[in-house]
PDB file of N, CA and C in Angstrom:
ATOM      1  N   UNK A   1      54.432 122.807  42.989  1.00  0.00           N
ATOM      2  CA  UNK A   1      53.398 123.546  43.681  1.00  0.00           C
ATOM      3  C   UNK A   1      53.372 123.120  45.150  1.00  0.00           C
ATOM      4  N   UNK A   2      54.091 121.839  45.710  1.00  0.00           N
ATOM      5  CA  UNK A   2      53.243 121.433  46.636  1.00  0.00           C
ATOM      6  C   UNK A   2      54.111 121.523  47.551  1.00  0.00           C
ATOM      7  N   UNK A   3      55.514 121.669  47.173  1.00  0.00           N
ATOM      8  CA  UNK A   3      56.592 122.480  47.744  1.00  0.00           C
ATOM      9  C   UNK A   3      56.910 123.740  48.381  1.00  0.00           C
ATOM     10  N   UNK A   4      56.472 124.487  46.940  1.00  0.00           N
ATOM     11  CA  UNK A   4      56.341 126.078  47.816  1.00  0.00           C
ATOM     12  C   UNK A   4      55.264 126.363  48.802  1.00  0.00           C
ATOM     13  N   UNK A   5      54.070 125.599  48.201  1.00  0.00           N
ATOM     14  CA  UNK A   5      52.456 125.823  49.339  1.00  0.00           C
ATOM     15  C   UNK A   5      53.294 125.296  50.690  1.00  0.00           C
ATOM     16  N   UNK A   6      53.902 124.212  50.785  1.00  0.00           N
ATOM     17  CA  UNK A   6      54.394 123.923  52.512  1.00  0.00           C
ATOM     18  C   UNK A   6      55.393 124.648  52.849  1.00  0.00           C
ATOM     19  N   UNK A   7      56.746 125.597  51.974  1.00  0.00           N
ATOM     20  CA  UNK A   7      57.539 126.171  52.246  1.00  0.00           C
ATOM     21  C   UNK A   7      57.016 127.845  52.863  1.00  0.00           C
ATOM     22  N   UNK A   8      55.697 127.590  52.282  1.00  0.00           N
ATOM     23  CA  UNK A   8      55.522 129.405  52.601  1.00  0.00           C
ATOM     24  C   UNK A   8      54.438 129.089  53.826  1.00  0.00           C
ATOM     25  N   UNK A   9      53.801 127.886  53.723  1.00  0.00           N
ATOM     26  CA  UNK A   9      52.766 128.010  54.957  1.00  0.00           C
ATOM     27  C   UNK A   9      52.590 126.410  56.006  1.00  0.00           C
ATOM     28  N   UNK A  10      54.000 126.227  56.129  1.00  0.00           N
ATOM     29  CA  UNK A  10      53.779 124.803  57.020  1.00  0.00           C
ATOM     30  C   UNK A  10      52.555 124.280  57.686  1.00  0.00           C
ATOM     31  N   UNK A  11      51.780 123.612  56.321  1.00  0.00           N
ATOM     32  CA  UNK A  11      50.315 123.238  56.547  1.00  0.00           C
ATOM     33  C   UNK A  11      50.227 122.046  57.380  1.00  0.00           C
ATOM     34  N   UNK A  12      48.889 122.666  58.132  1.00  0.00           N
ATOM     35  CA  UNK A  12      48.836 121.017  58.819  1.00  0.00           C
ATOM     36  C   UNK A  12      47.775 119.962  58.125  1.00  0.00           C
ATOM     37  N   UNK A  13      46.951 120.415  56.803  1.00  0.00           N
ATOM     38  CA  UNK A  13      46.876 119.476  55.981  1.00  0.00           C
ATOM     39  C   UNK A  13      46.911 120.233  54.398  1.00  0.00           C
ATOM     40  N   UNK A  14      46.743 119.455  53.231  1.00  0.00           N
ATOM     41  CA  UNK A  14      47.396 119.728  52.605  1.00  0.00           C
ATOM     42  C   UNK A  14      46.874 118.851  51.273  1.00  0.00           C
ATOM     43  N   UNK A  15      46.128 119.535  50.066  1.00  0.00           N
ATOM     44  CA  UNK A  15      45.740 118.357  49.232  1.00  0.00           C
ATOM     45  C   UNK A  15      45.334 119.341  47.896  1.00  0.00           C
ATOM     46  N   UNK A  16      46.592 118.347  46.689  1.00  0.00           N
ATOM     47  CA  UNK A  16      46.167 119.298  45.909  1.00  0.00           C
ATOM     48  C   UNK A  16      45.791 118.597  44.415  1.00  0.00           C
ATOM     49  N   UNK A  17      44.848 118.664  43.856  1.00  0.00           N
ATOM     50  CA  UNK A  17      44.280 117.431  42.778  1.00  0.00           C
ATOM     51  C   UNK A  17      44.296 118.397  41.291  1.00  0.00           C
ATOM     52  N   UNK A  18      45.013 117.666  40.698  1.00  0.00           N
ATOM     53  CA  UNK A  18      45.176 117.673  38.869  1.00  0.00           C
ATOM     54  C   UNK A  18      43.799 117.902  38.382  1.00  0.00           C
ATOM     55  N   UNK A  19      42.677 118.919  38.134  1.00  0.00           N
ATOM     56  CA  UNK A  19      41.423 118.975  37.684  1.00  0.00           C
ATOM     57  C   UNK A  19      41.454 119.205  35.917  1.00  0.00           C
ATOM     58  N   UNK A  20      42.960 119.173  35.603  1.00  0.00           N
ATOM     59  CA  UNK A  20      43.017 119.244  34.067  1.00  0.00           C
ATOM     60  C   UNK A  20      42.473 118.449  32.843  1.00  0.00           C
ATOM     61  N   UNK A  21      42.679 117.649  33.410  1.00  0.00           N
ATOM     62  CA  UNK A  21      41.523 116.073  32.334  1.00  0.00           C
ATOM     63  C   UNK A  21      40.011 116.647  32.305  1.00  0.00           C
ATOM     64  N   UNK A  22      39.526 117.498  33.578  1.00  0.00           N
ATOM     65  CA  UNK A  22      37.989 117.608  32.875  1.00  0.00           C
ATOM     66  C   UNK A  22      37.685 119.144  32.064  1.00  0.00           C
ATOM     67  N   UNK A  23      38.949 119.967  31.880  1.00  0.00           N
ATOM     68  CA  UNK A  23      38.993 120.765  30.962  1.00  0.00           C
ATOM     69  C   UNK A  23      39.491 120.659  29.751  1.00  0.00           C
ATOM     70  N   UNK A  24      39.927 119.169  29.050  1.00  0.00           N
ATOM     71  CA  UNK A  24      40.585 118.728  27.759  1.00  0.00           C
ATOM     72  C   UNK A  24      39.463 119.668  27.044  1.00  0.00           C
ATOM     73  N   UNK A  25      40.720 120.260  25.723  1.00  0.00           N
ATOM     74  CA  UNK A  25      39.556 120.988  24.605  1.00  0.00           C
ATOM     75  C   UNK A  25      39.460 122.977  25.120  1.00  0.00           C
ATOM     76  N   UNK A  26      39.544 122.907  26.577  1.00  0.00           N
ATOM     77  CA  UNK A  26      39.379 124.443  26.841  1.00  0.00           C
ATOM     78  C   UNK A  26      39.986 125.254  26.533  1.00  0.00           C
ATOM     79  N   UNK A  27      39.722 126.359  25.923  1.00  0.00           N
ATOM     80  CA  UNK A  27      40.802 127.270  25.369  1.00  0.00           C
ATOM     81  C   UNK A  27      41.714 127.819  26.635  1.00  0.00           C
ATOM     82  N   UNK A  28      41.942 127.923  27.211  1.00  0.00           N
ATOM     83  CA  UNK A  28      42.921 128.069  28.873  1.00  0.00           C
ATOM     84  C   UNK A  28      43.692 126.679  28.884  1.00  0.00           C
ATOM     85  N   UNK A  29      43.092 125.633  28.206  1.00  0.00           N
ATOM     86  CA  UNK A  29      43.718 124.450  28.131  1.00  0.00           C
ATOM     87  C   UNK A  29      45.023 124.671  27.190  1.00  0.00           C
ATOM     88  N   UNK A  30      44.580 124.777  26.291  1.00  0.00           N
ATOM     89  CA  UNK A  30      45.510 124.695  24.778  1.00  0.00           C
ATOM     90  C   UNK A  30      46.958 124.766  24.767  1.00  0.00           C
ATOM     91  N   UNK A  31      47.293 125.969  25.869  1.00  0.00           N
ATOM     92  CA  UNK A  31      49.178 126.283  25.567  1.00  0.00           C
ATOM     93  C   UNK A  31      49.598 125.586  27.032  1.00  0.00           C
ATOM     94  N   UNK A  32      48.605 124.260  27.603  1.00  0.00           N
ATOM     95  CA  UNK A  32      49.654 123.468  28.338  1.00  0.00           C
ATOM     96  C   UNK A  32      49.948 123.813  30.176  1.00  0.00           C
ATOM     97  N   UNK A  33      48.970 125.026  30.320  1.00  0.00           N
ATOM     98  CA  UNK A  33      48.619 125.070  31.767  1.00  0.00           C
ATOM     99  C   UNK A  33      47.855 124.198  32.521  1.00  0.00           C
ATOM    100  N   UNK A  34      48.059 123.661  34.008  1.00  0.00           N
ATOM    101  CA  UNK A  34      46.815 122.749  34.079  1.00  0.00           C
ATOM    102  C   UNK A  34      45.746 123.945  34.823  1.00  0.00           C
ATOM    103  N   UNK A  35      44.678 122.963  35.278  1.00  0.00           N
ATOM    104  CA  UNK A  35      43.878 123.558  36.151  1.00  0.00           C
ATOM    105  C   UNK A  35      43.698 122.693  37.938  1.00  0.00           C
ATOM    106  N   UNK A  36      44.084 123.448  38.512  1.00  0.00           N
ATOM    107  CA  UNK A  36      44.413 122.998  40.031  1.00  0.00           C
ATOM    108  C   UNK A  36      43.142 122.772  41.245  1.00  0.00           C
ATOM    109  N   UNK A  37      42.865 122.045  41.991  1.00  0.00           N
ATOM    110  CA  UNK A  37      42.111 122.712  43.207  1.00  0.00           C
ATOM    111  C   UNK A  37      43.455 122.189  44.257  1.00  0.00           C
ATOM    112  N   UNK A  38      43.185 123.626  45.319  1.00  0.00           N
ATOM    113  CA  UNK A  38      43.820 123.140  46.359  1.00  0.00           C
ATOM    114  C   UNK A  38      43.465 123.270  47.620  1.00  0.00           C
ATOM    115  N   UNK A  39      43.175 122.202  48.431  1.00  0.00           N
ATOM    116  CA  UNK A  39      43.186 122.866  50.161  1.00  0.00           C
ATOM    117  C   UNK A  39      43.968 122.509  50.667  1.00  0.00           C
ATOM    118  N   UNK A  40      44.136 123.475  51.926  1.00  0.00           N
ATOM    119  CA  UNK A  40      45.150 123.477  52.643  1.00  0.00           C
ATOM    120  C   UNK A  40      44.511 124.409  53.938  1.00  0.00           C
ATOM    121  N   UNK A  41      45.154 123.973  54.913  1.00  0.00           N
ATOM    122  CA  UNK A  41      45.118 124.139  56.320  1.00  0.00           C
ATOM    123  C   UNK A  41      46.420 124.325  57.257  1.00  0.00           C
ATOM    124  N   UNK A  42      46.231 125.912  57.473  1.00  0.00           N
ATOM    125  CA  UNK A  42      47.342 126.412  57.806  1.00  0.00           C
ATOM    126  C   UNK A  42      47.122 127.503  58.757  1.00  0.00           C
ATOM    127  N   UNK A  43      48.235 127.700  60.500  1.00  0.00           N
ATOM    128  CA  UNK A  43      47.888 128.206  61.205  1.00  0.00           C
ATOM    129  C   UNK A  43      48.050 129.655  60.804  1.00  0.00           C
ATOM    130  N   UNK A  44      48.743 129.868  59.652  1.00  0.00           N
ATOM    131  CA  UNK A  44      49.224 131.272  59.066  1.00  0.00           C
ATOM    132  C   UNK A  44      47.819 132.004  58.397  1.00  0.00           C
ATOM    133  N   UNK A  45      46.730 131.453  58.012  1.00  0.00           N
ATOM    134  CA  UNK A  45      45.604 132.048  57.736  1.00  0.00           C
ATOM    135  C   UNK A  45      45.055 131.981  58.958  1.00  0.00           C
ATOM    136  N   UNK A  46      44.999 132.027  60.106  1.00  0.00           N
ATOM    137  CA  UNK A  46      43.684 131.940  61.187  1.00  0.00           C
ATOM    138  C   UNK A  46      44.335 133.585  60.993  1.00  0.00           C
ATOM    139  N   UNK A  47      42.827 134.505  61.143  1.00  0.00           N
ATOM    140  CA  UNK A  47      42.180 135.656  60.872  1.00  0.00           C
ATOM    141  C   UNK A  47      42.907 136.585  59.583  1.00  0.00           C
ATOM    142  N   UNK A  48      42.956 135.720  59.122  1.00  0.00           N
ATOM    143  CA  UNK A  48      42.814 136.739  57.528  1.00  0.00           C
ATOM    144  C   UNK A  48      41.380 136.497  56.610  1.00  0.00           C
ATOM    145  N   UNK A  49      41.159 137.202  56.317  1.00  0.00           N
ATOM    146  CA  UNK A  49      40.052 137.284  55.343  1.00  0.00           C
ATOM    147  C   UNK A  49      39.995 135.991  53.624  1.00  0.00           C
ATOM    148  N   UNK A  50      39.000 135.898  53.612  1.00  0.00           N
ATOM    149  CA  UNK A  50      39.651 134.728  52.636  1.00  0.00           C
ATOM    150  C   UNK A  50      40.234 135.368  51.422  1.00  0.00           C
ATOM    151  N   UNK A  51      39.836 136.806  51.146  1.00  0.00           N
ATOM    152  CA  UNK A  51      40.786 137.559  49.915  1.00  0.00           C
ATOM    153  C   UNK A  51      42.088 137.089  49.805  1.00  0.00           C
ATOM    154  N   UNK A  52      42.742 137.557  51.504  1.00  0.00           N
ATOM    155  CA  UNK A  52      43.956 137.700  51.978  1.00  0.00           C
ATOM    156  C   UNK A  52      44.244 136.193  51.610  1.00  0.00           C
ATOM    157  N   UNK A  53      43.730 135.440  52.304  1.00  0.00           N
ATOM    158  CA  UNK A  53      44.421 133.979  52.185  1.00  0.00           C
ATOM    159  C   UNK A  53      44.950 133.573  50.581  1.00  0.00           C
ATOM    160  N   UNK A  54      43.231 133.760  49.548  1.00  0.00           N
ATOM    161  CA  UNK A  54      43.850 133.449  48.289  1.00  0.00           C
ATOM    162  C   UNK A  54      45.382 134.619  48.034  1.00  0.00           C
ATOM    163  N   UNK A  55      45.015 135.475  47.826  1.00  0.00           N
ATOM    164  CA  UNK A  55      46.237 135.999  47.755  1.00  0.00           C
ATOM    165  C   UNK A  55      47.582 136.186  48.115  1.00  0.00           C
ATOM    166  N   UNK A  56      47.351 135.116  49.356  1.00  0.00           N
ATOM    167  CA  UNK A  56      49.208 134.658  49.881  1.00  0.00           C
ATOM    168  C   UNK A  56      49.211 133.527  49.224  1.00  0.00           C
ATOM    169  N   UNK A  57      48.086 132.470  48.919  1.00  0.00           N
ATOM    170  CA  UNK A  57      48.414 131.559  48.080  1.00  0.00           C
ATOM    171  C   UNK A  57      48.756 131.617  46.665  1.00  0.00           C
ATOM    172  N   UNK A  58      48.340 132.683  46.129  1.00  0.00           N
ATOM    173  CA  UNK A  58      48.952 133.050  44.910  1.00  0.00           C
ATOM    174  C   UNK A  58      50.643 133.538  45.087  1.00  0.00           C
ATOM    175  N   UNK A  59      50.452 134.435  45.761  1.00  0.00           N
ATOM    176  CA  UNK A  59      52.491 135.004  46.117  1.00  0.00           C
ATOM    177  C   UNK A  59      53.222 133.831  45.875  1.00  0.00           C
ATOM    178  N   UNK A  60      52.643 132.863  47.261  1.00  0.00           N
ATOM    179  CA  UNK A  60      53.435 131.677  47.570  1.00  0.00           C
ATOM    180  C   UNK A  60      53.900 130.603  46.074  1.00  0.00           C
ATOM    181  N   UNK A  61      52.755 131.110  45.461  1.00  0.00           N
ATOM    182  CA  UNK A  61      52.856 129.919  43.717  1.00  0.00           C
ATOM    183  C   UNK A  61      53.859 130.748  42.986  1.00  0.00           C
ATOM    184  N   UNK A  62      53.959 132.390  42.878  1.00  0.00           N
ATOM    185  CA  UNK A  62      54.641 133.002  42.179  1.00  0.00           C
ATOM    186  C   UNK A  62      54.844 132.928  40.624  1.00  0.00           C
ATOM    187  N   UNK A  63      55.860 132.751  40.103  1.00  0.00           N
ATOM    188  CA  UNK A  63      55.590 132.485  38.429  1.00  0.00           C
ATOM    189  C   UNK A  63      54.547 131.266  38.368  1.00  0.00           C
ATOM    190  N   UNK A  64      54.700 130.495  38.611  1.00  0.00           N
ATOM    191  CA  UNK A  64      53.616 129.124  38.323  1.00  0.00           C
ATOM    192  C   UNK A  64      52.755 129.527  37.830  1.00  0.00           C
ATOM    193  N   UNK A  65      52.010 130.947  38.831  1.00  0.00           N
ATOM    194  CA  UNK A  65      50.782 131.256  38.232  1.00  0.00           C
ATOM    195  C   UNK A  65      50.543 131.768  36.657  1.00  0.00           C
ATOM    196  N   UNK A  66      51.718 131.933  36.028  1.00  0.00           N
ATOM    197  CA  UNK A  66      51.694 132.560  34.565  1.00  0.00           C
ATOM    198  C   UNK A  66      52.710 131.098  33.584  1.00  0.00           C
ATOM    199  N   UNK A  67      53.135 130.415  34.626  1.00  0.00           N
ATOM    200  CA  UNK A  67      53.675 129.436  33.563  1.00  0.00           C
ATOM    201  C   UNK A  67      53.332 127.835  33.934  1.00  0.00           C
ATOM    202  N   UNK A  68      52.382 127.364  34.907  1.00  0.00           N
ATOM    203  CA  UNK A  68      52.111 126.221  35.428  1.00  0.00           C
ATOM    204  C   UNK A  68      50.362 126.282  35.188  1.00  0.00           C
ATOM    205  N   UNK A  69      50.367 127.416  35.840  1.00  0.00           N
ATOM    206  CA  UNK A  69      48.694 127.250  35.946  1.00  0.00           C
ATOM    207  C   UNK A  69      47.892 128.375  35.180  1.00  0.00           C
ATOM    208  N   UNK A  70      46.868 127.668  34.674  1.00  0.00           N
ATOM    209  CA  UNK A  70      45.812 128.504  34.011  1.00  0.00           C
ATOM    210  C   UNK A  70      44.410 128.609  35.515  1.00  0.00           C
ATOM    211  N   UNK A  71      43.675 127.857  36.008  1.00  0.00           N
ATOM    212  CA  UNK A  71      43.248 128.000  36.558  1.00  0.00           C
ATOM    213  C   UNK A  71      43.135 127.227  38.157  1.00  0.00           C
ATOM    214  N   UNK A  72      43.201 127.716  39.188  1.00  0.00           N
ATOM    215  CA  UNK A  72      43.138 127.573  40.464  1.00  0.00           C
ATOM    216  C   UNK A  72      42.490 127.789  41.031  1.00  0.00           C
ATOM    217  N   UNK A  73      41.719 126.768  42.128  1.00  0.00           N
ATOM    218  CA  UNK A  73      40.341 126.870  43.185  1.00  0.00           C
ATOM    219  C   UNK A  73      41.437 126.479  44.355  1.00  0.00           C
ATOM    220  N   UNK A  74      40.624 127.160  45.145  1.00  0.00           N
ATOM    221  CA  UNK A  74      41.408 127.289  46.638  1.00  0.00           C
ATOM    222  C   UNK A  74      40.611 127.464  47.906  1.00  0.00           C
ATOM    223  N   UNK A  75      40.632 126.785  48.716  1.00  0.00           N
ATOM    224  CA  UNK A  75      40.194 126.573  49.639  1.00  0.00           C
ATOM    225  C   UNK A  75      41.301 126.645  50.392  1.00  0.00           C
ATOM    226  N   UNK A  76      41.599 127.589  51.211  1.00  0.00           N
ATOM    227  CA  UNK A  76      42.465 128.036  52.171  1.00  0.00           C
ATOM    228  C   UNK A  76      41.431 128.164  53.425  1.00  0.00           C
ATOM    229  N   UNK A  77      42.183 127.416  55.122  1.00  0.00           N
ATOM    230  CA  UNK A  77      41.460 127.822  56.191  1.00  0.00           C
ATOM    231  C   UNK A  77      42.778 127.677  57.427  1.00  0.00           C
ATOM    232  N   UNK A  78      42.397 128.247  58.355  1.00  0.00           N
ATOM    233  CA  UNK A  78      42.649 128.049  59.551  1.00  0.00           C
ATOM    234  C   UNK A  78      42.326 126.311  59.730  1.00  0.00           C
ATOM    235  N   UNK A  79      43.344 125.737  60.981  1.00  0.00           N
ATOM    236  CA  UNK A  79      43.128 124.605  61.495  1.00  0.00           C
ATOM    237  C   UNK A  79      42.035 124.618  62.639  1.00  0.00           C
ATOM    238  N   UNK A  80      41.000 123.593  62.201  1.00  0.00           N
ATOM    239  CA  UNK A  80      39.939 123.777  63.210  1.00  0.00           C
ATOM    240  C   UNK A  80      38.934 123.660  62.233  1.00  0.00           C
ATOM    241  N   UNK A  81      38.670 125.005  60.969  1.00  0.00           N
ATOM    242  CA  UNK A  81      37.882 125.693  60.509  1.00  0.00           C
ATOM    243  C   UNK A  81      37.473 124.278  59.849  1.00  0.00           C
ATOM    244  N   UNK A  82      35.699 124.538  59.301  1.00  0.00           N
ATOM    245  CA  UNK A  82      35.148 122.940  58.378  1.00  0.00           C
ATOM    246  C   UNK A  82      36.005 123.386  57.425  1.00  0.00           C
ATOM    247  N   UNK A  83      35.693 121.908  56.670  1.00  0.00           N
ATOM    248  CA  UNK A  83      36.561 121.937  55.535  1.00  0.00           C
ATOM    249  C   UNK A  83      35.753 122.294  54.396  1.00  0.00           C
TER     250      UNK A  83
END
């Protein structure tokens, strides 16, 4: 994951945490997906909408999203923007 997120958007920061341990037991759990948060800070989102942003961050994950991950939080911004 943390490969393609810098290959598609050379972030200038960048942080992405395993939230799967506090979904043990969830049915989204069961067949072995984790659950992700990620931020990232990248000059490639300054003025896109945050739709837009999640949704280049999804492109950028590509299959992952159907064979790595069950669920993903995302915090995508422009550099500058709070965190």
């Amino acid at each position: 994951m943390h490969g393609l997120l810098v290959a598609a958007f050379a972030p200038d920061a960048i942080e992405i945490v395993d939230d799967s341990h506090r979904h043990a037991g969830h049915a989204g759990a069961r067949d072995g997906r984790g659950h992700f948060s990620v931020d990232i800070a990248s000059a490639v989102f300054a003025g896109m909408a945050p739709l837009a942003r999640h949704r280049a961050v999804y492109q950028a994950l590509g299959d992952m999203m159907t064979t790595d991950i069950h669920a993903l939080s995302i915090h995508a911004r422009a550099p500058g923007e709070v965190r």
